[in-house]
C-alpha atoms as a PDB file:
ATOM      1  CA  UNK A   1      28.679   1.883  28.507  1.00  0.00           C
ATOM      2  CA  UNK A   2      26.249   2.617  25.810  1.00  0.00           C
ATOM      3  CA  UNK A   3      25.490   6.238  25.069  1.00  0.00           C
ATOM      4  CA  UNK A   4      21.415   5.521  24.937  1.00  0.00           C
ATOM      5  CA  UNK A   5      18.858   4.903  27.807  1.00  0.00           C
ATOM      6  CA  UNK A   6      16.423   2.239  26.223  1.00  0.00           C
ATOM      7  CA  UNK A   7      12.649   2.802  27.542  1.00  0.00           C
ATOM      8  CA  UNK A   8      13.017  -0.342  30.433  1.00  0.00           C
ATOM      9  CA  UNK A   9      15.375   2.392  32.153  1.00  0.00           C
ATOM     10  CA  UNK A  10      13.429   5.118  32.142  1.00  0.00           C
ATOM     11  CA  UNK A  11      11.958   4.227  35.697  1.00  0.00           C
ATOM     12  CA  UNK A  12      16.001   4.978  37.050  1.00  0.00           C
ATOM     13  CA  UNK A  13      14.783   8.464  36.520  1.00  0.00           C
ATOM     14  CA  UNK A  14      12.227   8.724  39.134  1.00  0.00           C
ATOM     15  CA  UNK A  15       8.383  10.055  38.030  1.00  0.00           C
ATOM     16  CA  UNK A  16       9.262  13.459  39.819  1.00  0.00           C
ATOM     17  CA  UNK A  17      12.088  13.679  36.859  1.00  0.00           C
ATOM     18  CA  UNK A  18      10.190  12.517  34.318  1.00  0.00           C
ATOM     19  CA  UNK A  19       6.915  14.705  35.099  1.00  0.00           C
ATOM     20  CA  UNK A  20       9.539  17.643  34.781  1.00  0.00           C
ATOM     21  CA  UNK A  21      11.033  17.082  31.991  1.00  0.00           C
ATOM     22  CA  UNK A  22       7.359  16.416  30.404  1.00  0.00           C
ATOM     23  CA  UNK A  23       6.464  19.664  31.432  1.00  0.00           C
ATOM     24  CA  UNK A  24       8.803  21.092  29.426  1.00  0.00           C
ATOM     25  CA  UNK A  25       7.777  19.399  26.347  1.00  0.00           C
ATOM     26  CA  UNK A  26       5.664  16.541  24.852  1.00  0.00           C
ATOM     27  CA  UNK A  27       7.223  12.975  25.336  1.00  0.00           C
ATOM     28  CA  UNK A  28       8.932  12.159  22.005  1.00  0.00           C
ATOM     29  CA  UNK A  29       9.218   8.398  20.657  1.00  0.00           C
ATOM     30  CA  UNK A  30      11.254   6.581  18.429  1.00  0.00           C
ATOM     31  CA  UNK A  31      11.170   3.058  17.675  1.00  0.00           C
ATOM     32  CA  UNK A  32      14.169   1.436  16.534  1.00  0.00           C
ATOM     33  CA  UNK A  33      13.931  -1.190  13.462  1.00  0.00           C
ATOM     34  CA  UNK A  34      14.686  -3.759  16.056  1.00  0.00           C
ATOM     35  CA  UNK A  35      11.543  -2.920  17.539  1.00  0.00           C
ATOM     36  CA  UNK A  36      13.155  -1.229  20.607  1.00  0.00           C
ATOM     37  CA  UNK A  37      11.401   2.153  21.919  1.00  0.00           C
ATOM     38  CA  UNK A  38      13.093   4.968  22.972  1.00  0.00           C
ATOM     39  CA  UNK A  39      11.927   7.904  24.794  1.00  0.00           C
ATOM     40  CA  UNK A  40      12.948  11.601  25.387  1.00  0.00           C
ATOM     41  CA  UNK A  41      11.565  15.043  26.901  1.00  0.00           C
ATOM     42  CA  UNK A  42      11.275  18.490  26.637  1.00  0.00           C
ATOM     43  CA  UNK A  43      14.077  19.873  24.976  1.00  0.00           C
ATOM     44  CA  UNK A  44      16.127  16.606  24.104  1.00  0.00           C
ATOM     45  CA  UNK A  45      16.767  15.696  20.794  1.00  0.00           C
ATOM     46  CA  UNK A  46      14.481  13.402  18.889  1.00  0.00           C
ATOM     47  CA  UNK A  47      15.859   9.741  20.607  1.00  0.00           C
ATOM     48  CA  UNK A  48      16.267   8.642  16.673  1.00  0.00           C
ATOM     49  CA  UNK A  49      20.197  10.254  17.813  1.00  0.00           C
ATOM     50  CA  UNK A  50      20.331   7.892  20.706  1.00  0.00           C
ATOM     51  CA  UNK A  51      19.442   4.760  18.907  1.00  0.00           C
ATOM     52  CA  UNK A  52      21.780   5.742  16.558  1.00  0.00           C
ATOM     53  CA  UNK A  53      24.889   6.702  19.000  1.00  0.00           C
ATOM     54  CA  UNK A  54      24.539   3.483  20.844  1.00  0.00           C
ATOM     55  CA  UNK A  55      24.311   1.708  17.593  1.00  0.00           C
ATOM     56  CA  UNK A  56      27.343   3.240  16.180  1.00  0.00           C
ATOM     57  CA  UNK A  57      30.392   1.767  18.448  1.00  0.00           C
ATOM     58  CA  UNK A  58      32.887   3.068  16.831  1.00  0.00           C
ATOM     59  CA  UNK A  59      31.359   6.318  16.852  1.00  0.00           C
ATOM     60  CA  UNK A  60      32.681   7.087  12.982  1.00  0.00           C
ATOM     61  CA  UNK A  61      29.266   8.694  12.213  1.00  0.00           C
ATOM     62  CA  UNK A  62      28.506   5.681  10.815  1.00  0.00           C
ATOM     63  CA  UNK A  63      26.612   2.727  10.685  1.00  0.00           C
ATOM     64  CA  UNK A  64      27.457  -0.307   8.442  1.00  0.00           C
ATOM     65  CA  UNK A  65      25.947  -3.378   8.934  1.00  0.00           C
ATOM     66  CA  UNK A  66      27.711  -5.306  11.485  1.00  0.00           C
ATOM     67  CA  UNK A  67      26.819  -2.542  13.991  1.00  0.00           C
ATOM     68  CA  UNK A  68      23.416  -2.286  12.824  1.00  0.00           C
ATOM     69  CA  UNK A  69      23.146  -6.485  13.242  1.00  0.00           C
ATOM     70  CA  UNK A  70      24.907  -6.280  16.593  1.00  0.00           C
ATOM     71  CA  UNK A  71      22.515  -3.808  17.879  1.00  0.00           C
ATOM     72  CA  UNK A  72      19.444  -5.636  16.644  1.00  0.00           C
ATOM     73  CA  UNK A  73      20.928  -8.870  18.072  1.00  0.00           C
ATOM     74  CA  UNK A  74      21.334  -7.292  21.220  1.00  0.00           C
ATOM     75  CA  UNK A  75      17.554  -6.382  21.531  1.00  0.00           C
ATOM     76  CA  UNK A  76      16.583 -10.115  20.222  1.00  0.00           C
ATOM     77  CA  UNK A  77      18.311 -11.711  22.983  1.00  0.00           C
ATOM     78  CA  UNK A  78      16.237  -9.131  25.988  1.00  0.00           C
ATOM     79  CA  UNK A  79      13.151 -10.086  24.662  1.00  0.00           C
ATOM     80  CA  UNK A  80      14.107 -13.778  24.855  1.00  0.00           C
ATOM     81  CA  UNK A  81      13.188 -14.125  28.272  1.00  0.00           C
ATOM     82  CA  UNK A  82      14.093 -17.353  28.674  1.00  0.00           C
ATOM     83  CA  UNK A  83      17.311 -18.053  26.239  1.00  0.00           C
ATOM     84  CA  UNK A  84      15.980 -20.399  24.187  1.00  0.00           C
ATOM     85  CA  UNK A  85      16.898 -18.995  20.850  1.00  0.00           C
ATOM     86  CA  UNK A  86      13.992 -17.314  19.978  1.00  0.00           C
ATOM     87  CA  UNK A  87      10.784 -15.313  20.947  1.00  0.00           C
ATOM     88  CA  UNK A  88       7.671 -17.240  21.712  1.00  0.00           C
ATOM     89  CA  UNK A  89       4.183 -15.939  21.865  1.00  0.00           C
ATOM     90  CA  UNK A  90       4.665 -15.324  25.263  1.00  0.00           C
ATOM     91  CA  UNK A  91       7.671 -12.791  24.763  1.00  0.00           C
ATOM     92  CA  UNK A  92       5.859 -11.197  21.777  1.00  0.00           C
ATOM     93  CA  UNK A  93       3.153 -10.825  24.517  1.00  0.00           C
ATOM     94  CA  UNK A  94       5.379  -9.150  27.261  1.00  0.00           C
ATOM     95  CA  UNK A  95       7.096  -6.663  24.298  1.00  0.00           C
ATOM     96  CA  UNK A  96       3.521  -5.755  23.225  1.00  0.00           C
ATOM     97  CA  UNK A  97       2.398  -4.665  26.793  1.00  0.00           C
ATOM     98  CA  UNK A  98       5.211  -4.041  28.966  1.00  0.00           C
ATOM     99  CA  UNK A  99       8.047  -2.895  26.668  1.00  0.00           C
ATOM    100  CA  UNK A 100       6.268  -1.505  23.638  1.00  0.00           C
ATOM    101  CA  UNK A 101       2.497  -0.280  24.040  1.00  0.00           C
ATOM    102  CA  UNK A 102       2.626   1.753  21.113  1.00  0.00           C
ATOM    103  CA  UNK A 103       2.162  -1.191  19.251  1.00  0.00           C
ATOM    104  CA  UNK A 104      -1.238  -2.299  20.766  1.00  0.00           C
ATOM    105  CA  UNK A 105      -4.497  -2.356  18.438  1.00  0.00           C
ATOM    106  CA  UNK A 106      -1.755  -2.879  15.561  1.00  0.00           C
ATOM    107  CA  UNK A 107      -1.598  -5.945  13.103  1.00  0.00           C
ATOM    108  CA  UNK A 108       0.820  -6.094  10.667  1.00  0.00           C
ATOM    109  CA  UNK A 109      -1.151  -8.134   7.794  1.00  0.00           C
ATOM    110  CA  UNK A 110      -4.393  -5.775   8.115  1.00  0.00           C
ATOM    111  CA  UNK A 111      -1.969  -3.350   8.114  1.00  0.00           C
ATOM    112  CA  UNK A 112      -1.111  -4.224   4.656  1.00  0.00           C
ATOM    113  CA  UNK A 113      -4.109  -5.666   3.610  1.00  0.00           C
ATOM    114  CA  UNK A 114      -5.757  -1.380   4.819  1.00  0.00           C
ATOM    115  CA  UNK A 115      -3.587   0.546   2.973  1.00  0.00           C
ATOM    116  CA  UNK A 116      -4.550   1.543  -0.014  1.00  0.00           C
ATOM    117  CA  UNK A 117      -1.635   3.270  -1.357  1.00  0.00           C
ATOM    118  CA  UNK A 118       0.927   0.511   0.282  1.00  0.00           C
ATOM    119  CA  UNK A 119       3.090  -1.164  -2.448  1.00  0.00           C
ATOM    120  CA  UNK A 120       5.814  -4.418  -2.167  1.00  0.00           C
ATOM    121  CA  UNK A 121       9.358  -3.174  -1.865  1.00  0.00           C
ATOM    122  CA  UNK A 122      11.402  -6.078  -2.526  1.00  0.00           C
ATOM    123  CA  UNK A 123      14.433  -6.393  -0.642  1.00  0.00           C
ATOM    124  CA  UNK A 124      16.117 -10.148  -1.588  1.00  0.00           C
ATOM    125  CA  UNK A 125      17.782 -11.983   1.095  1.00  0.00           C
ATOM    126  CA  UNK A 126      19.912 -13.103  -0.560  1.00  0.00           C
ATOM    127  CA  UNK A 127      19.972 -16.866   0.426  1.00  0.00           C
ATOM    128  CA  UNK A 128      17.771 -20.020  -0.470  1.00  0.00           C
ATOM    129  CA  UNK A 129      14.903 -18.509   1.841  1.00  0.00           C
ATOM    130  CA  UNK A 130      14.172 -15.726  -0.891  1.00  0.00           C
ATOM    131  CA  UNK A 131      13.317 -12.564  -0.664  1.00  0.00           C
ATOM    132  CA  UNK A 132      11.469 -10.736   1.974  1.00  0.00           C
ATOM    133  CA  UNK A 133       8.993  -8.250   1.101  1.00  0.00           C
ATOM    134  CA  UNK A 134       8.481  -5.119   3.338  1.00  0.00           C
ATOM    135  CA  UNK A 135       5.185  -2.886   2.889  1.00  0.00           C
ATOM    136  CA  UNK A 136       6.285   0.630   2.931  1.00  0.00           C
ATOM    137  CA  UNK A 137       3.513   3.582   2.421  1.00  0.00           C
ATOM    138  CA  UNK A 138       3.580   5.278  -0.814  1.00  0.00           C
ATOM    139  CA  UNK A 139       3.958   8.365  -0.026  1.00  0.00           C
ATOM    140  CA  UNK A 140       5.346   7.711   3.524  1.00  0.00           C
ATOM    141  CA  UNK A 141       2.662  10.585   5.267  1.00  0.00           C
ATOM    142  CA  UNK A 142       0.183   9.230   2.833  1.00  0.00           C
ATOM    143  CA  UNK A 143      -2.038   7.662   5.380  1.00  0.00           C
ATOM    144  CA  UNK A 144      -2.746   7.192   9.302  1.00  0.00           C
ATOM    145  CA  UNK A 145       0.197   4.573  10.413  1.00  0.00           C
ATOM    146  CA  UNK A 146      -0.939   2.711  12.858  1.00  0.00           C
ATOM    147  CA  UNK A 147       0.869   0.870  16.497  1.00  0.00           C
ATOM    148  CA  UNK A 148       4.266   1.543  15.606  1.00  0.00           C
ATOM    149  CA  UNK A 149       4.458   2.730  12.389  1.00  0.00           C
ATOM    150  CA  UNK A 150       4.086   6.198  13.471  1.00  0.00           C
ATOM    151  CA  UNK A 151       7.751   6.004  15.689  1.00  0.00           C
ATOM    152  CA  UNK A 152       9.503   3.763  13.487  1.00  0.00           C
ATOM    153  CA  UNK A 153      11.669   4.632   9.964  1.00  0.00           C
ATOM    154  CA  UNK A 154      10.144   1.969   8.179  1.00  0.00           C
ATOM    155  CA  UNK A 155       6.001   1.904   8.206  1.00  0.00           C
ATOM    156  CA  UNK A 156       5.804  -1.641  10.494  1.00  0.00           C
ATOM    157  CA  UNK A 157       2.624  -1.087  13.330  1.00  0.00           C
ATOM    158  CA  UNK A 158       4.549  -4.008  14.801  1.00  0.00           C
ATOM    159  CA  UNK A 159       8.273  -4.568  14.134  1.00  0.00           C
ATOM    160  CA  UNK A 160       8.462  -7.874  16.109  1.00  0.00           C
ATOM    161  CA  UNK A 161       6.212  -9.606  14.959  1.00  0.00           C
ATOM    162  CA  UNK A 162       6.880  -7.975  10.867  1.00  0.00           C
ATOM    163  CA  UNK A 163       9.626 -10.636  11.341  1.00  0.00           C
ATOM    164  CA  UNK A 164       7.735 -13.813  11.738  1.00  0.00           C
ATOM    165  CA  UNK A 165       7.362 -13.838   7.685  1.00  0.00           C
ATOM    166  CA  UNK A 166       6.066 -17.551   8.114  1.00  0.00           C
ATOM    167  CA  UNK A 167       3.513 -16.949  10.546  1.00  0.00           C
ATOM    168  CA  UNK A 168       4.657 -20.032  12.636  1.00  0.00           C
ATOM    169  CA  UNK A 169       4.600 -17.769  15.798  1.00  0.00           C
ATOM    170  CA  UNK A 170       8.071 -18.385  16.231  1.00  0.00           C
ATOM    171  CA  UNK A 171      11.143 -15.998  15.396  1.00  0.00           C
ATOM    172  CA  UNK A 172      14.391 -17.793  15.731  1.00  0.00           C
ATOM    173  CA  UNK A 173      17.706 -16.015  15.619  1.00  0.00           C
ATOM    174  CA  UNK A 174      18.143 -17.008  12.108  1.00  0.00           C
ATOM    175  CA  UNK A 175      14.637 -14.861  10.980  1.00  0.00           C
ATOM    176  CA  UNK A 176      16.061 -12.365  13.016  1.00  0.00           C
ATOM    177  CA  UNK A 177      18.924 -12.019  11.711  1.00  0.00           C
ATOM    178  CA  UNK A 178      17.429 -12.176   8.344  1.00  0.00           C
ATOM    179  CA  UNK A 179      15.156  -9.594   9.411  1.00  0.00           C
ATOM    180  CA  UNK A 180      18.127  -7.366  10.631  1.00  0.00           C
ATOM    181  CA  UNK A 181      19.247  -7.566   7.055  1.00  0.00           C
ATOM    182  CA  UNK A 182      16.614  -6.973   4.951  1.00  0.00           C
ATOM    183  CA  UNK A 183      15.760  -4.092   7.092  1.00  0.00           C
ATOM    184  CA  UNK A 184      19.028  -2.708   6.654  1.00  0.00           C
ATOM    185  CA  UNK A 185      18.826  -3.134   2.756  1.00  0.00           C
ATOM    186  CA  UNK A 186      15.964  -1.072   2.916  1.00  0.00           C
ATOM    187  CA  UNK A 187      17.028   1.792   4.909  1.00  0.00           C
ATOM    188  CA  UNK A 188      20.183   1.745   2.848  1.00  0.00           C
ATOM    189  CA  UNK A 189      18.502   3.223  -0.283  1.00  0.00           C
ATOM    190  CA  UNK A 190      21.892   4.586  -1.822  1.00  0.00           C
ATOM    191  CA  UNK A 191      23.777   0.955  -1.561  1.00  0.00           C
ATOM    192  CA  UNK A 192      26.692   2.456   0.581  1.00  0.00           C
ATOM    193  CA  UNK A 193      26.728  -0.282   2.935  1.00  0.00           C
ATOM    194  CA  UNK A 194      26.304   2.176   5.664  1.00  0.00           C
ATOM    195  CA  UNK A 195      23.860   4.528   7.388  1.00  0.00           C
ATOM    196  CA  UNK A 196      24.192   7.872   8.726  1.00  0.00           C
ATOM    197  CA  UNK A 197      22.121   9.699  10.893  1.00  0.00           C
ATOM    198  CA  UNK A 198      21.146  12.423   8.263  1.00  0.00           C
ATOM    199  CA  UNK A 199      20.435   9.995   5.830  1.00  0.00           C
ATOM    200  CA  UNK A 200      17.387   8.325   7.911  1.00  0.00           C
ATOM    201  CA  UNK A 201      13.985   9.609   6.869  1.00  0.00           C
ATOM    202  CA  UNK A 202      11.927  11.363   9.949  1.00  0.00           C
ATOM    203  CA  UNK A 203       9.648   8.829  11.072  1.00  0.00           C
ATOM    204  CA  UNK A 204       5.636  10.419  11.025  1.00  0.00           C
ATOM    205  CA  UNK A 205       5.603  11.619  14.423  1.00  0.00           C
ATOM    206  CA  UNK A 206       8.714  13.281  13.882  1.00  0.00           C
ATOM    207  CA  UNK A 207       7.396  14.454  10.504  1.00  0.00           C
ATOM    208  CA  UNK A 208       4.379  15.978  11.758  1.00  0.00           C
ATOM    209  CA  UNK A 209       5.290  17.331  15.537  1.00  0.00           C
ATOM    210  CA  UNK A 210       8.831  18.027  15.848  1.00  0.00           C
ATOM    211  CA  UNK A 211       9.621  19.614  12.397  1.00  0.00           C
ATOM    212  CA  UNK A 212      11.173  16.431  10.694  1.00  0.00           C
ATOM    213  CA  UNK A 213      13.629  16.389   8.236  1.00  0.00           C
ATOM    214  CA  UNK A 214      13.803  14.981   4.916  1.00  0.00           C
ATOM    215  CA  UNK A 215      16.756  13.200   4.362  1.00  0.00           C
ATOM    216  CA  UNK A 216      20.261  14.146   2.871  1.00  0.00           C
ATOM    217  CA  UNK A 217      21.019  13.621  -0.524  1.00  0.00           C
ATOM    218  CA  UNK A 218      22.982  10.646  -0.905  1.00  0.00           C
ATOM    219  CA  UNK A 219      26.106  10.039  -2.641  1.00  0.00           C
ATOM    220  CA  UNK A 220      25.368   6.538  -4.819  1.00  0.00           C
ATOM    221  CA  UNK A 221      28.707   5.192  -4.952  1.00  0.00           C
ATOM    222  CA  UNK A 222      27.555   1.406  -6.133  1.00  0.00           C
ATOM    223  CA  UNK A 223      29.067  -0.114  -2.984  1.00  0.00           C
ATOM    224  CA  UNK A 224      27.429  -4.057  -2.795  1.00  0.00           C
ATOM    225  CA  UNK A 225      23.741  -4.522  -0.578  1.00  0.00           C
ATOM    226  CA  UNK A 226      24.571  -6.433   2.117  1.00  0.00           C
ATOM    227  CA  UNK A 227      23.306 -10.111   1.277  1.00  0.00           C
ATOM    228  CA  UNK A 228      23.031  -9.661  -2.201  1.00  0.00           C
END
């Protein structure tokens, strides 16, 4: 059973325990680069260490790519309702308002197209698609993220749809799990073909309400990107 309680079971725990544990403390969001939201209370660690333990299924500490692509996966195939390979508008819909509200008001392209200080990180594929490019803020707390973006360790106001590169409205398992990939890349700034959970920068609401922490130095050790 997976360590983590993703956000479609907080209802298990009854308002009554929710509105307690909320009294304690303010309700604390992370969204994983899946585009899955997790929530915790009071006194509970930010849920970035849930994501992460449920990720992590060998529970070595940490998280190479397969894990990280299994987990993403895993998400991909709840929000395709109907098992048809991929998420239609009408999914995206249903993620948007039911799953993930923090998203709402959000766009991805004005996203871009707003910030001033965004620049193109280029994270290649590694295959005949090409590269993917990811806007990233520069400096990460340099302006107000939007949807998203404020839970998430990568800047995207909407991670679900941030996949559907080619804007046909469509995102197939393959663009996911191209997605999972370059996202990965790009969260694996040293090239160790893993993650761990010190090495994650604090997303902006962690940042700025729950003390953050900057991320470990890392150890560059040359090990390959994955795809490249």
């Amino acid at each position: 059973m997976r360590a983590y309680i993703p956000v479609l079971l907080v209802a298990a725990f009854g308002t009554a325990a929710i509105a307690d544990d909320a009294s304690n403390g303010r309700q604390q969001t992370f969204i994983a680069p899946s585009g899955e939201p997790f929530h915790a209370y009071g006194d509970a660690p930010y849920p970035v260490a849930a994501w992460f333990a449920g990720a992590d299924t060998n529970h070595d500490g940490k998280l190479d790519f397969a894990e990280f692509e299994a987990d993403f996966m895993r998400f991909f195939d709840q929000l395709d309702v109907n098992h048809d390979g991929a998420i239609d508008g009408v999914e995206r819909t249903r993620y948007e308002n039911q799953i993930a509200p923090e998203t709402l008001g959000s766009s991805w392209t004005l996203e871009a197209r707003r910030n001033e200080e965004a620049e193109d990180v280029d994270f290649g594929s590694g295959d005949d698609q090409g590269a993917t490019t990811i806007k990233r803020d520069k400096p990460r707390y340099g302006s107000n993220p939007i949807g998203a973006a404020r839970f998430d360790l990568l800047g995207m106001p909407e991670p679900v749809a941030a996949m559907d590169t080619e804007l046909r409205g469509r995102i197939t398992r393959s663009i996911a799990e191209r997605a999972a990939r370059d996202r990965f890349n790009a969260l694996d700034e040293g090239n160790l073909g893993y993650l761990t959970l010190a090495s994650l920068p604090p997303t902006y609401a962690q940042g700025h309400h729950h003390g953050g922490r900057g991320a470990r130095p890392i150890d560059h050790d040359q090990s390959p990107r994955v795809g490249g």
